[in-house]
Structures are given as structure tokens and as C-alpha cells.
C-alpha atoms as a PDB file:
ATOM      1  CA  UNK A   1      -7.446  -9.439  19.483  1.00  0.00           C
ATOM      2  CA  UNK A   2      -5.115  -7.193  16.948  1.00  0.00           C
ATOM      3  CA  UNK A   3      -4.659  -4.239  17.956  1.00  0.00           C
ATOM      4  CA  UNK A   4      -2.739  -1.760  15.846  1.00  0.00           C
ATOM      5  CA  UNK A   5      -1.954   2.047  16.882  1.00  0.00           C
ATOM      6  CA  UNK A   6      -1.394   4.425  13.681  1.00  0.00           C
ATOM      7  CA  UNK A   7       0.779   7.793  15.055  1.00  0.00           C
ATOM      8  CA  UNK A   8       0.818  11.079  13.490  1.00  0.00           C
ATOM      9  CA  UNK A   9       0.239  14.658  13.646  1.00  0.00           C
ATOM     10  CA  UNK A  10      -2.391  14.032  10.907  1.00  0.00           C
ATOM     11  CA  UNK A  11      -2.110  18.472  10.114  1.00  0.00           C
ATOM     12  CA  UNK A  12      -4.155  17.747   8.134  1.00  0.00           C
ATOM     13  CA  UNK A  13      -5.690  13.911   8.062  1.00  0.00           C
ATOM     14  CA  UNK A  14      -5.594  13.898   4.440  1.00  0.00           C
ATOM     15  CA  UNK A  15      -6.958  11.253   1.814  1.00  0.00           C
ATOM     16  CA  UNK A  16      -4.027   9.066   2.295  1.00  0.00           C
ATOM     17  CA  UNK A  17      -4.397   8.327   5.983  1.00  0.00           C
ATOM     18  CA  UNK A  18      -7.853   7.434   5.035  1.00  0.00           C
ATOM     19  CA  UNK A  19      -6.437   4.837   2.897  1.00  0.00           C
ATOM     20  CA  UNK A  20      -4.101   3.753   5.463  1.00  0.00           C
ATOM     21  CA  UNK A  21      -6.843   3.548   8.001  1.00  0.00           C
ATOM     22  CA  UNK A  22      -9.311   1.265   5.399  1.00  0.00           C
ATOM     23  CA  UNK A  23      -6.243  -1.354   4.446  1.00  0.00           C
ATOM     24  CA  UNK A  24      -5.300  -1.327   7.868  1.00  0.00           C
ATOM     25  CA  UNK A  25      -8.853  -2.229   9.489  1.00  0.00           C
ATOM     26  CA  UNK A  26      -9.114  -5.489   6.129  1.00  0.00           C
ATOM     27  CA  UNK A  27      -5.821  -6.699   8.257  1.00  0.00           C
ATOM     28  CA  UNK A  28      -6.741  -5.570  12.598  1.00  0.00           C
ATOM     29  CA  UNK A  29      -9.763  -6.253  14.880  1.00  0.00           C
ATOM     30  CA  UNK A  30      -8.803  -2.621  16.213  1.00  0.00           C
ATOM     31  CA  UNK A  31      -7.252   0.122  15.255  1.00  0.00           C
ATOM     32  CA  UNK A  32      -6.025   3.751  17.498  1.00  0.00           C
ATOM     33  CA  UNK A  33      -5.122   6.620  15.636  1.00  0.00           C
ATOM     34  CA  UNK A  34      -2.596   8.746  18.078  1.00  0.00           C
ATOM     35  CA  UNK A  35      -2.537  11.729  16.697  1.00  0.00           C
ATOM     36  CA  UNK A  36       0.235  14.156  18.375  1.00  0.00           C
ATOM     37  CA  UNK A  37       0.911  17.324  19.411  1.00  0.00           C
ATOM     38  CA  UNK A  38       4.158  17.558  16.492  1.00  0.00           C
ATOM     39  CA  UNK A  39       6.360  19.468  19.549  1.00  0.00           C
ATOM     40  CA  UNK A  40       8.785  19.492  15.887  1.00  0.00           C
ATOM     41  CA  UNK A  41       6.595  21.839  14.135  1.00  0.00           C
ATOM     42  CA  UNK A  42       4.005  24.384  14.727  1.00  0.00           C
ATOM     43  CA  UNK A  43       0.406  23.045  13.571  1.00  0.00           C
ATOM     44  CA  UNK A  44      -1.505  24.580  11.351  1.00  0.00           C
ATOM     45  CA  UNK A  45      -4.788  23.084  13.367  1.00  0.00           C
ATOM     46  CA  UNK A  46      -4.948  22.620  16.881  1.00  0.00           C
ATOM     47  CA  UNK A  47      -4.723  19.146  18.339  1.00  0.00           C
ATOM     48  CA  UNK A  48      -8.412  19.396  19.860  1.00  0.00           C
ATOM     49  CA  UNK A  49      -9.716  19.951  16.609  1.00  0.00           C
ATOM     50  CA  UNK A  50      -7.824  17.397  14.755  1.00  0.00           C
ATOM     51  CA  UNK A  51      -9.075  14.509  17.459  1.00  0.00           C
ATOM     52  CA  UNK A  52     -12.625  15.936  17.072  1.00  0.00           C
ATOM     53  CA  UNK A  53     -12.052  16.220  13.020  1.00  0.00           C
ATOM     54  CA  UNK A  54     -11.044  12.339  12.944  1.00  0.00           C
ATOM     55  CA  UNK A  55     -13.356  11.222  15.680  1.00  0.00           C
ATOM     56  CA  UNK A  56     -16.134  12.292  13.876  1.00  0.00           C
ATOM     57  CA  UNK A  57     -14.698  10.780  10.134  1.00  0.00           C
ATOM     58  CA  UNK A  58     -15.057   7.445  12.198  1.00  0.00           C
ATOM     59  CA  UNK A  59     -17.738   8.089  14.666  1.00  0.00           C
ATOM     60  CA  UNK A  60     -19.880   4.936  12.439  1.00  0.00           C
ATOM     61  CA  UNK A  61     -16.533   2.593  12.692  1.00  0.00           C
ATOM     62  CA  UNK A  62     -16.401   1.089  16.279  1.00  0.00           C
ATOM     63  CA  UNK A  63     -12.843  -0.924  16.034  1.00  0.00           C
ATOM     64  CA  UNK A  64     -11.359   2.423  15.870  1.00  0.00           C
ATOM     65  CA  UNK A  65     -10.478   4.681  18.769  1.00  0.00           C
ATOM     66  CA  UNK A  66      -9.005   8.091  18.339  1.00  0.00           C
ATOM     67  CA  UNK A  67      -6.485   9.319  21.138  1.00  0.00           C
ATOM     68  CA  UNK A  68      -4.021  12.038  21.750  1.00  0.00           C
ATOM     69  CA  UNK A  69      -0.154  11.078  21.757  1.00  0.00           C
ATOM     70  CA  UNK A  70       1.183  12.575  24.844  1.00  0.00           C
ATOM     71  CA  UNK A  71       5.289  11.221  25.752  1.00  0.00           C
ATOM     72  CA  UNK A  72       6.291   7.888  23.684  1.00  0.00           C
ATOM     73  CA  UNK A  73       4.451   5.745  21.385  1.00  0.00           C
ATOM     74  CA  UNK A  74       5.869   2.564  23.396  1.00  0.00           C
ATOM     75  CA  UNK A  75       4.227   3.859  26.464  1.00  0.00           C
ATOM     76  CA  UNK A  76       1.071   4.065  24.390  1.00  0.00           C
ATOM     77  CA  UNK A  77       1.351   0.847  22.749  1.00  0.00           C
ATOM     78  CA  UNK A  78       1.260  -1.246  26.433  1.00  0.00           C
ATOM     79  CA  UNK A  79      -1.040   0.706  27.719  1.00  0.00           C
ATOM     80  CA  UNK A  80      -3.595   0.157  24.795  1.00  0.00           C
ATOM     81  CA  UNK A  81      -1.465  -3.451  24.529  1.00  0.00           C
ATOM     82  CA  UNK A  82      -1.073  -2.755  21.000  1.00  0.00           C
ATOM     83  CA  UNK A  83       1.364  -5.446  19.028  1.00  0.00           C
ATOM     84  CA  UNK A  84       1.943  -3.397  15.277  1.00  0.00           C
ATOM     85  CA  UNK A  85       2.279   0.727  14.820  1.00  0.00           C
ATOM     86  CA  UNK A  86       1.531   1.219  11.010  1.00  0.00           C
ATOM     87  CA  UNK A  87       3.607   3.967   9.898  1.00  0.00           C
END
């Protein structure tokens, strides 16, 4: 199976990480989006409500699983055994 993770803070998931997330499903049998707390920047919406806002954009698609980014994308990416991050 091909398992691709796509990180972000997705504040706001915005038309263009839709795109990403159509060309990138044509190419993976499964696809996470880790979408992070952005300890960088202060959010404009909460991380709750941006895993519930692109949960439910893809609640009909099930090769995609939405998950929160907590510590390193590596760590992520073995335990999900993911082999590409789009970014």
C-alpha cells in the first residue's frame, strides 16, 4: 500500500490543499492529512476545529485519514508507515 502523510497547519485549509489532496489521492492508495498545532504562529482557528473542519470535507473519501501533528513528522510517518510527505 502507498501511504502518503500531507503536514500543515491548514489555518485555514484553503482551495489549494484541496487540490493537493485530489492530485495526491490519482497518485496514493492512502493519504493522512497532519494538521499541526503551528507552535510558530498563533492560529487564527483552533486545532480541534480545523481536524473536525477537514474531517468532515472528507468524511465520503475513505483512503484519507485526518490526524493531529503532535512532536516530528518522522515519528508520524513510522508510526502510520508512511513512505512520501507531500509538501
Amino acid at each position: 500500500m502507498r501511504k502518503a502523510i500531507f503536514p500543515g497547519t491548514f489555518d485555514p485549509f484553503t482551495l489549494g490543499h484541496q487540490d493537493m489532496v485530489s492530485r495526491a489521492l490519482a497518485l496514493f492508495d492512502q493519504l493522512i492529512i497532519a494538521i499541526a498545532q503551528g507552535s510558530h504562529k498563533t492560529p487564527s482557528i483552533t486545532l480541534d476545529n480545523r481536524l473536525l473542519w477537514v474531517a468532515e470535507c472528507y468524511a465520503h473519501e475513505p483512503r484519507i485519514k485526518v490526524l493531529p501533528l503532535h512532536g516530528l513528522l518522522v515519528d508520524l510517518a513510522k508510526e502510520e508507515q508512511a513512505q512520501i510527505v507531500i509538501s
